[in-house]
Protein backbone atom coordinates (compact mmCIF):
# COMPACT_ATOMS: atom_id res chain seq x y z
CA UNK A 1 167.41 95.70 170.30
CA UNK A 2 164.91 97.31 172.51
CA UNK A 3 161.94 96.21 174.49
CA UNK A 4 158.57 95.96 173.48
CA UNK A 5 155.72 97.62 174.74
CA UNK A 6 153.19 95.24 176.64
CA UNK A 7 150.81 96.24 173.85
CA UNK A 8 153.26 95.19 171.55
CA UNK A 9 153.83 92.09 172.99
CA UNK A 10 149.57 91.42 173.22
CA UNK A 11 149.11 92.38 169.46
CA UNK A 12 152.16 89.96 168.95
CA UNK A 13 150.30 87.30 170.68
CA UNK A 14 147.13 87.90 168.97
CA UNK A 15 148.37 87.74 165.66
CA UNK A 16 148.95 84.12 166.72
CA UNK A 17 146.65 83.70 168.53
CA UNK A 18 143.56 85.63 167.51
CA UNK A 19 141.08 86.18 170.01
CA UNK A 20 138.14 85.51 167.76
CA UNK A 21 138.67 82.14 167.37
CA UNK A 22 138.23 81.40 171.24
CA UNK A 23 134.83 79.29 171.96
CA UNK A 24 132.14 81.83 173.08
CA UNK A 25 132.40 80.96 176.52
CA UNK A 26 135.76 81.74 177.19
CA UNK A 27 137.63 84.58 178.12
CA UNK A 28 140.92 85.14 176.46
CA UNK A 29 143.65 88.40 176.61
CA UNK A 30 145.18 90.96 179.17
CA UNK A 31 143.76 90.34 182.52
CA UNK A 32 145.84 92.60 184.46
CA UNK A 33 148.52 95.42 183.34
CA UNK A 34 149.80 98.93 181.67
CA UNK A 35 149.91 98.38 178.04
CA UNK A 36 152.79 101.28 178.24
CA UNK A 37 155.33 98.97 180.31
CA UNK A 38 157.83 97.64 179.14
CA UNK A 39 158.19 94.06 178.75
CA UNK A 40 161.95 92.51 179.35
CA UNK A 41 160.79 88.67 180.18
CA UNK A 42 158.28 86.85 180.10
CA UNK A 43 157.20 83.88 182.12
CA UNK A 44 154.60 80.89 180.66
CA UNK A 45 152.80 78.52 182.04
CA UNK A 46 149.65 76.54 182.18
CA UNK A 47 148.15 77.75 185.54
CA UNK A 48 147.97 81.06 186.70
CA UNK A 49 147.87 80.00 190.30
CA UNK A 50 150.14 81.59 193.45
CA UNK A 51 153.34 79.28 192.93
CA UNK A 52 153.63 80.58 188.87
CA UNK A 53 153.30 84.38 190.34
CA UNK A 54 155.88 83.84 192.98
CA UNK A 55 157.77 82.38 190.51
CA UNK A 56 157.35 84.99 188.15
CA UNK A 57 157.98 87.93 190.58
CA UNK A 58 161.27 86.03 191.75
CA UNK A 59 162.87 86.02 188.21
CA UNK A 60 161.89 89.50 187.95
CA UNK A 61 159.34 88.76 184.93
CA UNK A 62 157.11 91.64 183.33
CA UNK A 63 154.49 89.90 181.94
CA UNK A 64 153.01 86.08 183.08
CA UNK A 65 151.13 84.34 179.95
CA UNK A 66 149.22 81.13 180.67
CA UNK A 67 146.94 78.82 178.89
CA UNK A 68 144.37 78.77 181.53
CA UNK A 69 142.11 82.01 182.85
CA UNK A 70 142.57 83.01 186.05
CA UNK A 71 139.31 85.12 185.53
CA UNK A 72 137.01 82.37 183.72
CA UNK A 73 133.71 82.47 185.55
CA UNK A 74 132.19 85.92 186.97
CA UNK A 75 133.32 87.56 189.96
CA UNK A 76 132.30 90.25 192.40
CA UNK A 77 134.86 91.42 193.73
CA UNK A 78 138.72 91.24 193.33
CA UNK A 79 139.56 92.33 196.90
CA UNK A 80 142.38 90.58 198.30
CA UNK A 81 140.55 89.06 200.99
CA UNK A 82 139.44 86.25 197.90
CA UNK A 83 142.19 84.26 196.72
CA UNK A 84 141.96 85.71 192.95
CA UNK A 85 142.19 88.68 194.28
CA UNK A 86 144.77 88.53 196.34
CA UNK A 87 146.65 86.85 193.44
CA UNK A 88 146.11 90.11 191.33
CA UNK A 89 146.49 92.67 193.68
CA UNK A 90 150.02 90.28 193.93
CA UNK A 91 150.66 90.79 190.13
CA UNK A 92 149.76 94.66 190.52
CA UNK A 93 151.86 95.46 192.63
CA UNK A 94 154.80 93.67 191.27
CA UNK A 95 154.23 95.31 188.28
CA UNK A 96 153.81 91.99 186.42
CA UNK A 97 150.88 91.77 183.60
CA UNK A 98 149.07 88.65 183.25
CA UNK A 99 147.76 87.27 179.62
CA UNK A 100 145.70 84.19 178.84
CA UNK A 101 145.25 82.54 175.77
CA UNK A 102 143.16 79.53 176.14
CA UNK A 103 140.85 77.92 173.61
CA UNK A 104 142.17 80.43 170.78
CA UNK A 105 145.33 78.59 171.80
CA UNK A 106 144.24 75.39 171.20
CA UNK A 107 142.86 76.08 167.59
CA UNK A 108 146.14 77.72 166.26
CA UNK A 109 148.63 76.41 164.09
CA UNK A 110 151.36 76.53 166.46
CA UNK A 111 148.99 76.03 169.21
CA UNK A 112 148.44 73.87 172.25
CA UNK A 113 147.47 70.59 169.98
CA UNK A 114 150.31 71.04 167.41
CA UNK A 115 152.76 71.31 170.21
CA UNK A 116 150.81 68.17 171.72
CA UNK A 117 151.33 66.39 167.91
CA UNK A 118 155.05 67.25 168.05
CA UNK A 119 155.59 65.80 170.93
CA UNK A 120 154.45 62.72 170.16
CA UNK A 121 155.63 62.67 166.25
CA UNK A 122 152.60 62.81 164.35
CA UNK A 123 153.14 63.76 161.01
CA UNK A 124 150.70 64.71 158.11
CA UNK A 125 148.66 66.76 160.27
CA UNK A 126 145.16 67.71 159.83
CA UNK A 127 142.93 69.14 162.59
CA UNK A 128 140.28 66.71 164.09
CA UNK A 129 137.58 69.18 163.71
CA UNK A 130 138.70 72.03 161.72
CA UNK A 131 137.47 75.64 161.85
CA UNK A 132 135.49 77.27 158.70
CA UNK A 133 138.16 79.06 156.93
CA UNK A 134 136.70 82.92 157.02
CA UNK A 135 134.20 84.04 154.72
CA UNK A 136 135.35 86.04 151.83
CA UNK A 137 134.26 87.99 149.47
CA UNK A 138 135.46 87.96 145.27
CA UNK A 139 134.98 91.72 144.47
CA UNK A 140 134.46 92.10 140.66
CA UNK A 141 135.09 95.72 139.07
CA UNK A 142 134.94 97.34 135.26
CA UNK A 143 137.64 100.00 134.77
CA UNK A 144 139.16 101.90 132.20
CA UNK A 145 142.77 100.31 131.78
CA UNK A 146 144.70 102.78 132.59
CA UNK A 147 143.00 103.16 135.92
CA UNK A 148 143.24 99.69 136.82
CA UNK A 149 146.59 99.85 138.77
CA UNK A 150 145.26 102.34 140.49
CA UNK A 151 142.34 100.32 141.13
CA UNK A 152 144.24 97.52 142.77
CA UNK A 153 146.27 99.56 144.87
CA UNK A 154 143.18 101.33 146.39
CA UNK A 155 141.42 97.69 147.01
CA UNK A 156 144.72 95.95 148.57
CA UNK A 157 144.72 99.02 151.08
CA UNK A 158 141.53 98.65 151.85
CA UNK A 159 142.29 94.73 153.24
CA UNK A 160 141.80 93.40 149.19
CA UNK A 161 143.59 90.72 147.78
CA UNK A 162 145.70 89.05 150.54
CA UNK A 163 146.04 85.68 150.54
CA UNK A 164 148.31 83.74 152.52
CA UNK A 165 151.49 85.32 152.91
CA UNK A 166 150.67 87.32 149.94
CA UNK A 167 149.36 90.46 149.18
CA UNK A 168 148.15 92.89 145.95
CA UNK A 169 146.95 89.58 144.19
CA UNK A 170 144.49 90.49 141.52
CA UNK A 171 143.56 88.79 138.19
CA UNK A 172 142.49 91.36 135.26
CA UNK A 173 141.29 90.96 131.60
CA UNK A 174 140.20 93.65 129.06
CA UNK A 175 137.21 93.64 127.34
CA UNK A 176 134.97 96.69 126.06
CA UNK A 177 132.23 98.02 128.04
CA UNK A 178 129.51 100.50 126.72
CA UNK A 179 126.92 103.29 128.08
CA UNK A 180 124.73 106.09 127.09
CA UNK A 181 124.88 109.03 129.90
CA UNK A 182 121.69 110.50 130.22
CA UNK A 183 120.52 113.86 131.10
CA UNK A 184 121.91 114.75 134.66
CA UNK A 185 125.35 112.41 134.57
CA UNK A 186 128.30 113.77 134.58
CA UNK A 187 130.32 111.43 132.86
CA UNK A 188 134.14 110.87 133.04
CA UNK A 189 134.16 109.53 129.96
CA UNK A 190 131.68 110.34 126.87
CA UNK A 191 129.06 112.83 126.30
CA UNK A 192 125.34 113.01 127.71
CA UNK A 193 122.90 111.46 124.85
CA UNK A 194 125.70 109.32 123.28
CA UNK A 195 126.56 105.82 122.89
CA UNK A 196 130.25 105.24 124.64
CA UNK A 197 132.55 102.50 124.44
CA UNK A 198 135.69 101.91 126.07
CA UNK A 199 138.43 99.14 126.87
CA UNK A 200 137.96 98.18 130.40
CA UNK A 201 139.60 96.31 132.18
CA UNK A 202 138.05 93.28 134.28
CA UNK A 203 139.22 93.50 138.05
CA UNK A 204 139.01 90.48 140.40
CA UNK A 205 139.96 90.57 144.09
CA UNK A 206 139.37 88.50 146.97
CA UNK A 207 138.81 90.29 150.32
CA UNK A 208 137.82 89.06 153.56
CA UNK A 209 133.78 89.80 154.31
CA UNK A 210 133.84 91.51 157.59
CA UNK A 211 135.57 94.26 155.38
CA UNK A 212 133.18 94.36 152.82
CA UNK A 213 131.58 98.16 153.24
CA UNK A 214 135.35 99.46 153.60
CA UNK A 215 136.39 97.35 150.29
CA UNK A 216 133.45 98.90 148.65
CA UNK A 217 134.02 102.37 149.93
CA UNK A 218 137.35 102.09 148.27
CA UNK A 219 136.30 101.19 145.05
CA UNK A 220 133.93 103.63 144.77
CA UNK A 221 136.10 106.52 146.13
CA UNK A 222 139.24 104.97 143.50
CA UNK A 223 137.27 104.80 140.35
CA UNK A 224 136.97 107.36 137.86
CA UNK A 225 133.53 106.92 136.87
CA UNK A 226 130.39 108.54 138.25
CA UNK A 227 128.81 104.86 138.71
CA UNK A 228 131.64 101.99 138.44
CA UNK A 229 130.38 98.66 137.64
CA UNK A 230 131.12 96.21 140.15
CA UNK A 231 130.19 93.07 142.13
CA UNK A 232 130.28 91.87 145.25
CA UNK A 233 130.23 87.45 145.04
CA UNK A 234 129.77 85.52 148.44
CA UNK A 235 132.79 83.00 148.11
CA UNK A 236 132.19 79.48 149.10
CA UNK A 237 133.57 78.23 152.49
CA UNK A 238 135.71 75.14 153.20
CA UNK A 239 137.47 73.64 156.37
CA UNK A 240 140.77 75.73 157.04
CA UNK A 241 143.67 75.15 158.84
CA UNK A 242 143.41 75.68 162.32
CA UNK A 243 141.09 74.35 164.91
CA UNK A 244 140.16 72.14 167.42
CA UNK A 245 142.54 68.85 167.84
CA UNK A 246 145.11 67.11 165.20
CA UNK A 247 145.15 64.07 163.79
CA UNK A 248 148.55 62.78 162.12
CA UNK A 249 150.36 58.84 161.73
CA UNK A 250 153.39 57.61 163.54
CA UNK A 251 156.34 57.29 161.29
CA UNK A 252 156.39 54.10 162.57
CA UNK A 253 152.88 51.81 163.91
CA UNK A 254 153.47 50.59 167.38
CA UNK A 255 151.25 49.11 170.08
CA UNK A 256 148.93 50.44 171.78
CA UNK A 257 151.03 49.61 174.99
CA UNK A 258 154.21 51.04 173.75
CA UNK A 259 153.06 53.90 172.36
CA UNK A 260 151.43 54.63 176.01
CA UNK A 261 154.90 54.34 177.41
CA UNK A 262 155.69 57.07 174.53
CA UNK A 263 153.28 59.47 175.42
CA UNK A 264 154.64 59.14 179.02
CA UNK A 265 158.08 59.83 177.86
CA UNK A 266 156.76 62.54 176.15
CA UNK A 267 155.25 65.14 178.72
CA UNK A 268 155.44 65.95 181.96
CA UNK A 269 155.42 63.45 184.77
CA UNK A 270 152.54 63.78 187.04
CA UNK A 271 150.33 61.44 190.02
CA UNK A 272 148.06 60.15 187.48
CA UNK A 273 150.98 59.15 185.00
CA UNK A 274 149.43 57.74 181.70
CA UNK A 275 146.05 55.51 181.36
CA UNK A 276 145.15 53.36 178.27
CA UNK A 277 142.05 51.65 177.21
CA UNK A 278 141.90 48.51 174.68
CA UNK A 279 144.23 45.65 173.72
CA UNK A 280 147.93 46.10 174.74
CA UNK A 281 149.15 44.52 171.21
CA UNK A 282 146.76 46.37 169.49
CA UNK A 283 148.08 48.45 166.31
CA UNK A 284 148.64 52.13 166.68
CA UNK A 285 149.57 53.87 163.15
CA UNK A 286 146.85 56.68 162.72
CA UNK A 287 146.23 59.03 166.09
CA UNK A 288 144.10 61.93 166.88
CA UNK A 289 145.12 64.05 169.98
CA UNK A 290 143.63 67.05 172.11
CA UNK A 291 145.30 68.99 174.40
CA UNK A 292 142.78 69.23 177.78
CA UNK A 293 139.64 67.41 178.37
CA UNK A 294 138.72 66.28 175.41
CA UNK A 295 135.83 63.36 175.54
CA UNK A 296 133.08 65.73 174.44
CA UNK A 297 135.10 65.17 170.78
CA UNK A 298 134.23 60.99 171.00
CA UNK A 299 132.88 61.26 167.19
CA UNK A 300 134.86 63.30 165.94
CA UNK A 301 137.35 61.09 166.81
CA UNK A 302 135.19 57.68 165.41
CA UNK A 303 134.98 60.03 161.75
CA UNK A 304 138.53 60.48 161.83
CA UNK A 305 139.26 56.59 161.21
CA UNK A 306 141.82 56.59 163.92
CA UNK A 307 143.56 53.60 165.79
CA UNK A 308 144.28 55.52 169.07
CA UNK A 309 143.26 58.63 170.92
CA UNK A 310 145.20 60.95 173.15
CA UNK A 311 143.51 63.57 175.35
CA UNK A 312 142.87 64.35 179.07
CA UNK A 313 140.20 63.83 181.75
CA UNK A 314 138.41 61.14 180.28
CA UNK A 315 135.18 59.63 182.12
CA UNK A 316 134.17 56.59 183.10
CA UNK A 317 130.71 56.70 181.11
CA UNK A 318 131.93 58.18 178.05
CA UNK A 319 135.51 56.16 177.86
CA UNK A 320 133.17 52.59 178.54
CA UNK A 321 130.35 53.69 175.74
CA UNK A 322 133.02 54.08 173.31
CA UNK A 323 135.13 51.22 174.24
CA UNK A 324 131.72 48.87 174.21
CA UNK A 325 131.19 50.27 170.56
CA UNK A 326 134.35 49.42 169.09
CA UNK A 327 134.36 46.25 170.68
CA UNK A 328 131.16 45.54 169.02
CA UNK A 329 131.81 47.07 165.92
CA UNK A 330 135.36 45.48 165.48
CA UNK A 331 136.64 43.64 162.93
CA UNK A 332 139.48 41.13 162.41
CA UNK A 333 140.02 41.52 166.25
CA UNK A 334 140.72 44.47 165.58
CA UNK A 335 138.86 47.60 167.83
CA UNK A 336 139.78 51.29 167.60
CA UNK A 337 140.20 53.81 168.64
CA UNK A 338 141.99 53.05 171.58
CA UNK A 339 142.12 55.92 174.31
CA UNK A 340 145.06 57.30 175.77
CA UNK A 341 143.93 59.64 179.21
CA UNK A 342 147.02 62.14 180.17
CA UNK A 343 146.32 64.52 183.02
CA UNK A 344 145.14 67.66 182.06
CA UNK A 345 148.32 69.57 182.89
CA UNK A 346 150.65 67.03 181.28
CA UNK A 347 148.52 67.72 177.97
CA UNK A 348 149.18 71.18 177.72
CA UNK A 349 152.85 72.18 178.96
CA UNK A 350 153.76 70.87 175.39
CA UNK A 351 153.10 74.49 174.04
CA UNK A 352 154.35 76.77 176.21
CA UNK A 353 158.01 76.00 174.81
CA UNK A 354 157.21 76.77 170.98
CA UNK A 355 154.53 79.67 172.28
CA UNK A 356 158.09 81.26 173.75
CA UNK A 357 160.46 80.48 170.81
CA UNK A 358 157.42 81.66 168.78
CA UNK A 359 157.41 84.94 170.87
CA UNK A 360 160.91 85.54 170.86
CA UNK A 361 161.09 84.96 166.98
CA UNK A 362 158.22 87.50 166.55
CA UNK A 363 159.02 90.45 168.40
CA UNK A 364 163.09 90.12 166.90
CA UNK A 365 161.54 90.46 163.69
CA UNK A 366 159.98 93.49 164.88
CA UNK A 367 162.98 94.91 166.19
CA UNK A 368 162.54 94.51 169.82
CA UNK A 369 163.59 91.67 172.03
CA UNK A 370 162.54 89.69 174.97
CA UNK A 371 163.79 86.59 177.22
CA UNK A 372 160.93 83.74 178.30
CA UNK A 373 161.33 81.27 180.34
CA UNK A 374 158.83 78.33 180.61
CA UNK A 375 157.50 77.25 184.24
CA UNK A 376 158.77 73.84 185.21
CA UNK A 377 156.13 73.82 188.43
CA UNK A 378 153.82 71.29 188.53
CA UNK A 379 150.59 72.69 188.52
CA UNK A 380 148.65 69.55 188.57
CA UNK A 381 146.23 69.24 191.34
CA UNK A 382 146.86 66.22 191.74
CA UNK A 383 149.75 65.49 194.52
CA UNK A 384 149.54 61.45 195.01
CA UNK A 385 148.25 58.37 194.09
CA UNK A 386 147.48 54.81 195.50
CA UNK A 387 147.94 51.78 193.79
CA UNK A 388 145.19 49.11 194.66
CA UNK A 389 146.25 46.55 196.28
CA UNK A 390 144.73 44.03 194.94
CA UNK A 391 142.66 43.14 192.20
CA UNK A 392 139.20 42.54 192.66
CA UNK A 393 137.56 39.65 194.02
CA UNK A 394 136.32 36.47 191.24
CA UNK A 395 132.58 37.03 190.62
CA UNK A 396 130.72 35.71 193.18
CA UNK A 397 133.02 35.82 196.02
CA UNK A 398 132.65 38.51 198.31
């Protein structure tokens, strides 16, 4: 097999990880290289900080892809006299490429809070707060029968009738359809000034609605008729499969102070280690996670129904408002969810192991090949931690 094309490899990744279903604020794709070069291996990793481009230079790598951006807020300037800068004038001349998929990565079947799921062996997955599904259209057309192949095959290259994993799927009936032509038509069928009828065929077709004007064009340019009878129906929407968060059960229910030990078996060791909030013996069965900081999703998770919540960079406010809640509002002794605070880093790394099996698998079924390796640096700011030493003093001593 041969290598791929760094533009091979980013439409690759995109396919997985489409860019348009990053949040609005984020900024996803190739930050730095030739889409020409080739790309031989490929390093990933969460942080695209110094240590992960010495790292990747030192293996030789072509191409660096990492959940976070390196090139998330505005800047100036990207002399090397700024540490960004100097970081991709690094890259540049090293000839390695850099590519970020972030919150697109997150959403993604396959992504960031699948790989999180895994992990920690949820099954019966759902997302926590799933994406619309995207809006399609149903695309409704009158033919003459024997043009209705025809007909389909024009509308399925046009972006028509995919679904799922497959494509050319159209449902068709015949019926009889009838016109006059009038003076000035030039009818395919019939003559001016006469009544016409003819066995058409009814065909239906879903098509995505971004490609509506192209589907259209299609029709009109595959049909034999000087006016085709068609029409265009707005389908409904409904929740799809991707998007932010999972939720899934244990196989088997646990505590909530067991399955914190399990989460910290699960990903990578770092200073903060693994915090839980609520009763130790509490009952852990149903469990939503999200890869990253995830407390801005508190009632998402409360909808959900779940008995425990794992996510990163939790806050004292929010964490205490939602623990005072379900303390409140419990019942038989009984107070979820219970919250489970990884560090941010730990939450993530999950990923970047099936995003490089998924990557290899990929681009060998395109015919080209590539090796990955997955960063094993720590790139957790976080470097210690100090147990207190005591506990604190009984109210009203000092």
């Amino acid at each position: 097999m041969t290598a791929p094309r760094l533009a091979d490899v980013v439409r690759t990744l995109e396919r997985r990880y489409p860019p348009s279903t990053a949040e609005s604020w984020d900024a996803v794709g190739l930050v730095a290289g030739d889409p020409e070069q080739e790309v031989r291996r490929v390093l990933l990793a969460v942080d695209p900080v110094a240590d992960v481009v010495e790292e990747a230079v030192a293996w030789g790598a072509d191409l660096v892809v990492t959940h976070h951006p390196l090139l998330l807020r505005p800047v100036h300037s990207i002399a090397a006299t700024t540490f960004k800068g100097a970081l991709l004038h690094r890259l540049v001349r090293s000839g390695v490429a850099l590519y970020t998929a972030h919150t697109n990565a997150d959403a993604a079947v396959g992504g960031v809070a699948d790989a999180l799921a895994d992990a920690l062996g949820l099954v019966d997955r759902t997302p926590l707060q799933a994406a619309a599904s995207e809006a399609l259209d149903k695309v409704v057309a009158m033919v003459p029968v024997r043009d209705a192949e025809a007909l389909v095959d024009a509308l399925a290259a046009a972006g028509a009738g995919a679904i799922g994993r497959y494509a050319r799927c159209a449902w068709t009936t015949t019926g009889e359809g009838t016109f006059t032509p009038l003076d000035g038509a030039s009818p395919a069928i019939g003559t001016v000034g006469e009544v016409e009828r003819v066995v058409e065929a009814r065909v239906e077709m879903v098509a995505p609605r971004r490609l509506r004007s192209a589907v259209v064009a299609a029709l009109r340019a595959a049909h034999p008729y000087e006016e085709p009878a068609f029409d265009v129906l707005e389908l409904a929407s409904w929740p799809g499969a991707t998007g932010i968060g999972r939720v899934g059960w244990l196989e088997r229910p646990t505590t909530l102070a067991a399955f914190a030990a399990d989460v910290a078996a699960a990903v990578p060791a770092t200073s903060q280690g693994v915090r839980y909030a609520g009763d130790a013996d509490g009952r852990v069965a149903r469990v939503a996670v999200v890869g990253g900081s995830g407390d801005s999703l508190f009632d998402a998770v409360r909808a959900a129904g779940v008995d425990a919540y794992v996510t990163a960079d939790l806050r004292h406010h929010p964490a205490s408002e939602l623990r005072e809640r379900a303390e409140f509002e419990a019942r038989d002794g009984h107070a979820p969810p219970y919250l489970v605070d990884l560090a941010h880093f730990a939450s993530e790394w999950p990923w970047l192991a099936r995003a490089a099996r998924d990557l290899e698998t990929d681009l060998a079924a395109a015919g080209t090949t590539v090796e990955t390796r997955v960063s094993t640096l720590s790139t957790d700011p976080w470097t210690g931690r100090v147990a207190a030493p005591a506990p604190l003093p009984p109210e009203g001593h000092p």
